[in-house]
Every structure is written in C-alpha cells, then in structure tokens.
C-alpha atoms as a PDB file:
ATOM      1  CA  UNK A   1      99.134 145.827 160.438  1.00  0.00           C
ATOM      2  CA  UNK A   2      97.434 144.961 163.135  1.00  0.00           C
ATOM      3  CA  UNK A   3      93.523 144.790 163.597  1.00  0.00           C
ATOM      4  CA  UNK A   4      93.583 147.486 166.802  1.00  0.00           C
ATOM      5  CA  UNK A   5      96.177 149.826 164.693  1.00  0.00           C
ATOM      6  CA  UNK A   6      93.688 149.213 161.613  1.00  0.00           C
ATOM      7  CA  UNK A   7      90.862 150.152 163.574  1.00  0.00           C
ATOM      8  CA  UNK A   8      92.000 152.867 164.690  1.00  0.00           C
ATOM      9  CA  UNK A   9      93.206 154.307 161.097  1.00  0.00           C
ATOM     10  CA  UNK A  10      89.384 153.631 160.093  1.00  0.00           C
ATOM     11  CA  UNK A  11      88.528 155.774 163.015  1.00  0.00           C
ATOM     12  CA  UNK A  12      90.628 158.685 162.272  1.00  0.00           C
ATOM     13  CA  UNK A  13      89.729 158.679 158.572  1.00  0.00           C
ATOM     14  CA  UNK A  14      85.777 158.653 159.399  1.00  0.00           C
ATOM     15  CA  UNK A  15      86.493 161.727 161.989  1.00  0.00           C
ATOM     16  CA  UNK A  16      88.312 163.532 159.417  1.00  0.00           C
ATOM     17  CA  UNK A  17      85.453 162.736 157.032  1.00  0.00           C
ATOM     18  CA  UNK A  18      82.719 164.104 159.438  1.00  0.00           C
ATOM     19  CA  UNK A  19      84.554 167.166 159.879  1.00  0.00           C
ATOM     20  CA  UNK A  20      84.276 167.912 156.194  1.00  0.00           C
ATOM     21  CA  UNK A  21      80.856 168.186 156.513  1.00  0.00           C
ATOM     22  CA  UNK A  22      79.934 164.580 154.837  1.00  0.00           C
ATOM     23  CA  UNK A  23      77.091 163.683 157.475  1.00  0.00           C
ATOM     24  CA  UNK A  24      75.923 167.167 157.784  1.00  0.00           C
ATOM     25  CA  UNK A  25      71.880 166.223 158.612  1.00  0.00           C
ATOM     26  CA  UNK A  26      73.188 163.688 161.587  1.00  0.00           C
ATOM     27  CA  UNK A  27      71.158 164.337 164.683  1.00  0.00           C
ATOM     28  CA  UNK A  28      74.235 163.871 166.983  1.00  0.00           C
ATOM     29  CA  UNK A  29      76.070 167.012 165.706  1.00  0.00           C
ATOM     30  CA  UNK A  30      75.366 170.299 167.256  1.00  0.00           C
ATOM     31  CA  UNK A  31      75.360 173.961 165.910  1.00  0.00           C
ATOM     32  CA  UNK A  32      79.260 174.178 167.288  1.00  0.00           C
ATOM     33  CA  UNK A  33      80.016 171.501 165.172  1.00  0.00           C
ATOM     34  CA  UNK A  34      78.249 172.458 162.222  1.00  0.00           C
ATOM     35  CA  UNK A  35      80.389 175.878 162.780  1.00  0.00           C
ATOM     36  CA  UNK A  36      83.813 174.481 163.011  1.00  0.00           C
ATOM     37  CA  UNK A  37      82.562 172.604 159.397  1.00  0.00           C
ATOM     38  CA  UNK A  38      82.201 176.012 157.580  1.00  0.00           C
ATOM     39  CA  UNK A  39      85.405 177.671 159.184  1.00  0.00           C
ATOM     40  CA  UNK A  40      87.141 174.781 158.168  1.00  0.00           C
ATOM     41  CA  UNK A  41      85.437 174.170 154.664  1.00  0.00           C
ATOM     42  CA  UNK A  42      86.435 178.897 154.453  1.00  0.00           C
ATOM     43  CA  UNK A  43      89.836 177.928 155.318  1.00  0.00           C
ATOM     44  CA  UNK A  44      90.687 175.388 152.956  1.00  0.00           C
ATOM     45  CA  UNK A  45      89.128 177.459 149.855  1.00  0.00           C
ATOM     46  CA  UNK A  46      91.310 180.217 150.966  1.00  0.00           C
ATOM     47  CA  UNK A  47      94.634 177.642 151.135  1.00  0.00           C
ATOM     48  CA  UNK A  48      93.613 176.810 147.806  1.00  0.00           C
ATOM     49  CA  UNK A  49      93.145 180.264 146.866  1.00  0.00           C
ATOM     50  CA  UNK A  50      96.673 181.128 147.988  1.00  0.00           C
ATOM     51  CA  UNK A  51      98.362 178.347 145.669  1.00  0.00           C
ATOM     52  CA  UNK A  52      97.918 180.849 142.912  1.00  0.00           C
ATOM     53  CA  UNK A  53      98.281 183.679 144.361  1.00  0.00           C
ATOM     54  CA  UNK A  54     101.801 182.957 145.439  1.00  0.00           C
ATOM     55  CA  UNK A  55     102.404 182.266 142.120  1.00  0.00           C
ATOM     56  CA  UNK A  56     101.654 185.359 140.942  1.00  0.00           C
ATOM     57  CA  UNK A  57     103.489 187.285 143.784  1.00  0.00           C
ATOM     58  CA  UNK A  58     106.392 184.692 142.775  1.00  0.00           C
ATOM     59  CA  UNK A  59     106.343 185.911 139.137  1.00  0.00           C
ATOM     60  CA  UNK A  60     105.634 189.272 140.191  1.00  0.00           C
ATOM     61  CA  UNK A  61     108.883 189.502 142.461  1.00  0.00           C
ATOM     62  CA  UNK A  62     111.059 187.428 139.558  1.00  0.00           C
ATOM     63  CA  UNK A  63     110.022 189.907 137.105  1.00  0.00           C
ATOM     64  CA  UNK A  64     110.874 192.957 138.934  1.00  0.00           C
ATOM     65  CA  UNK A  65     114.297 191.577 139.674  1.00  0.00           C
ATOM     66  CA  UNK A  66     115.090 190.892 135.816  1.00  0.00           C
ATOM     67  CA  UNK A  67     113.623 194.617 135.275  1.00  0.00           C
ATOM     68  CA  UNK A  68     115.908 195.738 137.909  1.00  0.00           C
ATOM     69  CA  UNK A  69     118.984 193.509 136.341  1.00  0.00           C
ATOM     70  CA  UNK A  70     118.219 194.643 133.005  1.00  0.00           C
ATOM     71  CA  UNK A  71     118.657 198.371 133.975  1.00  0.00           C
ATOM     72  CA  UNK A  72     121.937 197.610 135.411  1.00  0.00           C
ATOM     73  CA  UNK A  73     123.358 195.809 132.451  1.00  0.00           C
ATOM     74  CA  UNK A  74     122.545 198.680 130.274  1.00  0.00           C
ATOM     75  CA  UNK A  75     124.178 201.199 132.778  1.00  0.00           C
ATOM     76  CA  UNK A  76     127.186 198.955 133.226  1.00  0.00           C
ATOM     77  CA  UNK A  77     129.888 197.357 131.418  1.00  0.00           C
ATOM     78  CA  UNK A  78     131.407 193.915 131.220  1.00  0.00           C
ATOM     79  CA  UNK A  79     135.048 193.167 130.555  1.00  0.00           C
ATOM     80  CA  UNK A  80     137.141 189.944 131.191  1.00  0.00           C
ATOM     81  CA  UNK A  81     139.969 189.068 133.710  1.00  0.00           C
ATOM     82  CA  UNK A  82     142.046 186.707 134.818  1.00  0.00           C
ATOM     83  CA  UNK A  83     142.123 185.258 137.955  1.00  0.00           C
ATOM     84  CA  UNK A  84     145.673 185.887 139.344  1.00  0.00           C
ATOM     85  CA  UNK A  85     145.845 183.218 142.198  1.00  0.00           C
ATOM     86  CA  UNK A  86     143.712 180.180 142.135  1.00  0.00           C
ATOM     87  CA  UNK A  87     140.528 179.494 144.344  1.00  0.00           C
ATOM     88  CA  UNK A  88     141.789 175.517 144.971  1.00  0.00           C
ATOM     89  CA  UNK A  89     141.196 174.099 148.261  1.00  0.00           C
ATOM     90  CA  UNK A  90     140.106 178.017 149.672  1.00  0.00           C
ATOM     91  CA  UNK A  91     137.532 178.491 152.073  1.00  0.00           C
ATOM     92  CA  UNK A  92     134.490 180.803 150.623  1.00  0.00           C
ATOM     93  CA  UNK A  93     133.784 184.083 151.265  1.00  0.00           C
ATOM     94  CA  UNK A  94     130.474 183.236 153.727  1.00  0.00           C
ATOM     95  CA  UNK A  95     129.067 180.019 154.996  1.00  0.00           C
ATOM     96  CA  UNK A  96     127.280 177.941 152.563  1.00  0.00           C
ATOM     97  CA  UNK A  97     128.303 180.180 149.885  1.00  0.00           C
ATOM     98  CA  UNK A  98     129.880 178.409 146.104  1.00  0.00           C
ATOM     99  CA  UNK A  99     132.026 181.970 146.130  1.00  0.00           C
ATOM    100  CA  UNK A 100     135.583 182.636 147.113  1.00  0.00           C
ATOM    101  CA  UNK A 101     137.744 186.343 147.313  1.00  0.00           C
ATOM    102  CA  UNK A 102     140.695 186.084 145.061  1.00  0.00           C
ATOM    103  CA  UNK A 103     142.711 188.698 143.031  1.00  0.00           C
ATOM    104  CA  UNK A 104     141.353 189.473 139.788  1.00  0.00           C
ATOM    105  CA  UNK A 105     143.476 191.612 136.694  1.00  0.00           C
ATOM    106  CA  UNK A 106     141.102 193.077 133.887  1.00  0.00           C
ATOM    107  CA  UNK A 107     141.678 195.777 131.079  1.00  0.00           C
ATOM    108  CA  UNK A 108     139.547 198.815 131.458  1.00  0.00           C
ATOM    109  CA  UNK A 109     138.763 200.387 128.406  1.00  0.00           C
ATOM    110  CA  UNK A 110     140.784 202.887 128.453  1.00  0.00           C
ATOM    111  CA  UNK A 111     143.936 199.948 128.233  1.00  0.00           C
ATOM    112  CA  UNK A 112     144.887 200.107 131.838  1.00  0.00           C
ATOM    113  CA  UNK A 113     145.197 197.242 133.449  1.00  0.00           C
ATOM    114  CA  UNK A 114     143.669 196.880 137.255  1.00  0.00           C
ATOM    115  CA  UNK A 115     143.454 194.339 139.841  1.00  0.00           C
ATOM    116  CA  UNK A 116     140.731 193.828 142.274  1.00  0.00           C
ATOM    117  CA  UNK A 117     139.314 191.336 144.516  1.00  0.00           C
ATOM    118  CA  UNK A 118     136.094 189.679 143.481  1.00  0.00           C
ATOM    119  CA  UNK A 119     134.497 186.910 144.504  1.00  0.00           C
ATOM    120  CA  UNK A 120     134.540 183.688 141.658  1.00  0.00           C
ATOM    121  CA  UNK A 121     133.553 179.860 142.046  1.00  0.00           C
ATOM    122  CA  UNK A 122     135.012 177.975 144.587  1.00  0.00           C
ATOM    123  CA  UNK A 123     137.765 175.726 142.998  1.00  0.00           C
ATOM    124  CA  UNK A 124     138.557 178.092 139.582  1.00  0.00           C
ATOM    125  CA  UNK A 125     142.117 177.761 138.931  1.00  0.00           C
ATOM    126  CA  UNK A 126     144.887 180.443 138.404  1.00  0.00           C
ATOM    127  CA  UNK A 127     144.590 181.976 135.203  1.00  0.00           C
ATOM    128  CA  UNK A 128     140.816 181.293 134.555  1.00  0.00           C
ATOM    129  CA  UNK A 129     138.699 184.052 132.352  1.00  0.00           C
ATOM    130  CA  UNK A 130     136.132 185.438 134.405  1.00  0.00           C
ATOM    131  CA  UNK A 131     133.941 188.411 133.938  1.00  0.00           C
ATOM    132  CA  UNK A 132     134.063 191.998 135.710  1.00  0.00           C
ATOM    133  CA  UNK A 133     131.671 194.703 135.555  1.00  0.00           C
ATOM    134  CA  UNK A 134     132.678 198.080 135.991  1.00  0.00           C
ATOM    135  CA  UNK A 135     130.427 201.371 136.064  1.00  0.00           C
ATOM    136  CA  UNK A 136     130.787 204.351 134.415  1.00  0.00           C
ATOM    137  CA  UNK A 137     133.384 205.604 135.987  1.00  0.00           C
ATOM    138  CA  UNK A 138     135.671 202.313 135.377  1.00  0.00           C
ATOM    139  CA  UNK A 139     135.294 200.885 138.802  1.00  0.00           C
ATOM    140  CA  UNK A 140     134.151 197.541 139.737  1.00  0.00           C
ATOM    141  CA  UNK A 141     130.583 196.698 141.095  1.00  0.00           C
ATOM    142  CA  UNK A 142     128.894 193.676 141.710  1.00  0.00           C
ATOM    143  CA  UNK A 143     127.181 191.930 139.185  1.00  0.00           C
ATOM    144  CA  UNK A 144     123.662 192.117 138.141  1.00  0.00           C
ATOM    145  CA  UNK A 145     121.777 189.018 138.986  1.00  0.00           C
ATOM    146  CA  UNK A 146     121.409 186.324 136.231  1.00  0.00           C
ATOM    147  CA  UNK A 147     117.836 185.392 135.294  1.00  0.00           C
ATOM    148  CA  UNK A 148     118.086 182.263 136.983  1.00  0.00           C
ATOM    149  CA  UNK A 149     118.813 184.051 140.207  1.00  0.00           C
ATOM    150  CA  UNK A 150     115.868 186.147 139.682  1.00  0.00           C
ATOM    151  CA  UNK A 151     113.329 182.862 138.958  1.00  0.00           C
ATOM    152  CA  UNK A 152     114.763 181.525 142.211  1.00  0.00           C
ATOM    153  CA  UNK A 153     114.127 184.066 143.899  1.00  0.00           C
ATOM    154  CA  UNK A 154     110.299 184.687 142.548  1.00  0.00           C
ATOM    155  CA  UNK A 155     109.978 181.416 143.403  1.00  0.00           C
ATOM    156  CA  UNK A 156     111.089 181.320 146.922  1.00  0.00           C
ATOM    157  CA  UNK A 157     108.893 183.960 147.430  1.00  0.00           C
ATOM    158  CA  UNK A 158     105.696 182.339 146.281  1.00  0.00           C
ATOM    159  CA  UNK A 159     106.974 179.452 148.398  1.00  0.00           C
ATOM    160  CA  UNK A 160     107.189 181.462 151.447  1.00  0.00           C
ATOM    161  CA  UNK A 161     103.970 183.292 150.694  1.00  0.00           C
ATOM    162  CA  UNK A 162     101.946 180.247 150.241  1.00  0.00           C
ATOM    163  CA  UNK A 163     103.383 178.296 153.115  1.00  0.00           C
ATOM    164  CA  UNK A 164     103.318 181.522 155.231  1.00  0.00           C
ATOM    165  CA  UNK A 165      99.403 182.170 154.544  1.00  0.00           C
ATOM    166  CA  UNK A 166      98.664 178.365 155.217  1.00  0.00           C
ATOM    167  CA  UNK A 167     100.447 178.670 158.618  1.00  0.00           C
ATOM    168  CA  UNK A 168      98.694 181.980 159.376  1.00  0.00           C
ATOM    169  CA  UNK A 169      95.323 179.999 158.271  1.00  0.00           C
ATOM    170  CA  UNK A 170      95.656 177.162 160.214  1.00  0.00           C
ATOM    171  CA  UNK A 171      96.115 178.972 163.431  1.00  0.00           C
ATOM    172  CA  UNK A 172      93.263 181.147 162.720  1.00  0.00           C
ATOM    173  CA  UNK A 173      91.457 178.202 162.524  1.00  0.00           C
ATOM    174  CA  UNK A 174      92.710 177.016 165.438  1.00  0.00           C
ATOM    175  CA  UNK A 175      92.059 180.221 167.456  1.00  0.00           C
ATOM    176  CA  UNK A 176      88.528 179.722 166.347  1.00  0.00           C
ATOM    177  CA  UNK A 177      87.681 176.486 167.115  1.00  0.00           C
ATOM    178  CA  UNK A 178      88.580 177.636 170.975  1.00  0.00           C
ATOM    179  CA  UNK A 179      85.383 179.221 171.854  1.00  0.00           C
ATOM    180  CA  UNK A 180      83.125 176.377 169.801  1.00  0.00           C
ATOM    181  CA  UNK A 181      85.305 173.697 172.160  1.00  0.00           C
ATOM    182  CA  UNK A 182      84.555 175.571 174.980  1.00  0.00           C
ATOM    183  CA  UNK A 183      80.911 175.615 173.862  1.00  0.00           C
ATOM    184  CA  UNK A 184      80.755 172.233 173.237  1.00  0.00           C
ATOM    185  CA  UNK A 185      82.125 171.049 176.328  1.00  0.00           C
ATOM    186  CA  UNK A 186      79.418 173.307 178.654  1.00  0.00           C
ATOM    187  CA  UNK A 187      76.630 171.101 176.230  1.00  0.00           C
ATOM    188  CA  UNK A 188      78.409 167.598 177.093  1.00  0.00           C
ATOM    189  CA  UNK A 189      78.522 168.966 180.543  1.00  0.00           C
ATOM    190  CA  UNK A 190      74.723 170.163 180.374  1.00  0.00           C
ATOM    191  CA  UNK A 191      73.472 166.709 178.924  1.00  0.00           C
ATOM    192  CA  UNK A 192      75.325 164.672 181.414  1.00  0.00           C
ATOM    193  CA  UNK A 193      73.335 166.313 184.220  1.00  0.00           C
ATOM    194  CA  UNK A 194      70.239 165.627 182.453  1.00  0.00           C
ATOM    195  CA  UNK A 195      71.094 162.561 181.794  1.00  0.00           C
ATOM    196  CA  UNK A 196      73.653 160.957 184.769  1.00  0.00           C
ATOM    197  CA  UNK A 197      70.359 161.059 187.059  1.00  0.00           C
ATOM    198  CA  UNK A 198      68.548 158.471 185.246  1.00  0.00           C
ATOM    199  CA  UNK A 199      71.604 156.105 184.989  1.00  0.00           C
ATOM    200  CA  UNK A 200      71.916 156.049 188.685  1.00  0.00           C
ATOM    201  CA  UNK A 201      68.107 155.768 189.599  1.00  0.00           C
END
C-alpha cells in the first residue's frame, strides 16, 4: 500500500471517528456539528434497536404461518399417489421454481381412484409416491406449508424489516444533515469574510 493511499485511509478513519462524537470539547467544531453527532449517535441506537425487533416480527410472522398450517392439516386430509408420467428433463411450472405440473392418480377414501395435476419436484420419475391433500369434500387443494417454509419465511421478513428500517434511517439521516450543511457552509462563508481581509492586507 502505498504511503498517499495509507494516508488517506488514516484520514478517513479519524473523520469517521470525529463524527462519533470522540473529540466532542474541540474548539474547531461548531453547534451544527455537534448536531449531526447526536442524530447520528439516535440513529445508530435505533439500527441497533431494530436488530431485535425484526427478530421478533420474524418469529411473529413464522409463527402465525405454522398456526395457520396447523389449522389446515386438521381440516384436510392426506393420501398418496403416484406420479403417472415422469417430471425428467421438464421445464417447471414458474421461473426459478424446484416444481413441475405432471399427472398425479390417488385413492380417495371412498376407493375411487382420481387423477389430477399437481405440481412435484423437478426430476421425480414415473411411478414415484407423492402426497395429495384433499378437503372435505374429496377434492384436491394445495398443500399446507411445511414448517421450514414457515421459518423461511419469518425470517425473510425480519430480514426485510431490519434492512428496510436501516434504509429508511439512513436517509432520514441524510435528509437531516441537509439543513446543518447548509448551516455550516453560511459559517465557513461568514468566517472567510472576517478573515480573507487580513490575509490580503
């Protein structure tokens, strides 16, 4: 690395360091700057803050889904079929999606035999067991969500909620800083006038 590069890192890291706060009494830092040191000091608590908040959305929205799941699993019933043509070398059933359409034969309860078409895994041969859930009348429905579905989902909502409120912080803090900039420019500009006279006497 070189020495101007080096320098410059050393810069940057004592800037970021004063706007912490760390230098607070320093003579050279006016009231604007003190100002953008508290916003930004509020708006990383509240980042922090949000960290486990989102996890408790997160589990919040995961548990709701499983309660939701669990009601349809006790409402519906599960029965196996057969996969009648295979899902080899098909394309699936939406972009970026592991599922294919293929026809599926089951036994109802009742001893009739059906055949639908449901969506299975990419790639399951002819002739594979796979499960169907009917309602209460005997036809099929989607199935509920498996608990792992549900956790992924919780948890790409805590994701999105965190990284959401950090965005929505960060531009707050942003918006902020405008009018303390604008301040702070109208002192530079003040002082130089003060000051630009005596350099050129």
């Amino acid at each position: 690395m070189s020495t101007g590069k080096q320098r410059a890192g050393e810069l940057w890291v004592l800037m970021q360091v004063r706007r912490l706060g760390i230098g607070w009494k320093n003579p050279l830092r006016r009231w604007s700057d003190h100002a953008e040191t508290v916003l930004l000091w509020c708006a990383l608590v509240l980042a922090l803050l949000m960290i486990p908040a989102a996890a408790a959305i997160g589990t919040g929205v995961s548990h709701s889904l499983e309660a939701s799941a669990a009601r349809q699993r006790a409402v519906l019933h599960e029965v196996q079929g057969r996969t009648v043509v295979g899902t080899e070398g098909t394309l699936p059933s939406a972009p970026g999606s592991p599922l294919s359409l293929t026809q599926v034969s089951y036994v109802d309860p009742q001893g009739t035999e059906h055949e639908v078409l449901a969506s299975v895994v990419t790639g399951t041969p002819a002739g594979a067991t796979v499960p169907v859930w009917l309602d209460s009348s005997g036809h099929p429905v989607t199935a509920p969500r498996s608990e792992s579905d549900n956790r992924a989902f919780g948890g790409t909502a805590g994701f999105f909620v965190v990284f959401g409120s950090w965005l929505l912080l960060w531009g707050l803090f942003r918006l902020a800083c405008v009018p303390l900039n604008r301040r702070r420019l109208q002192d530079w500009d003040t002082e130089w006038r003060e000051i630009a006279p005596r350099w050129l006497r």
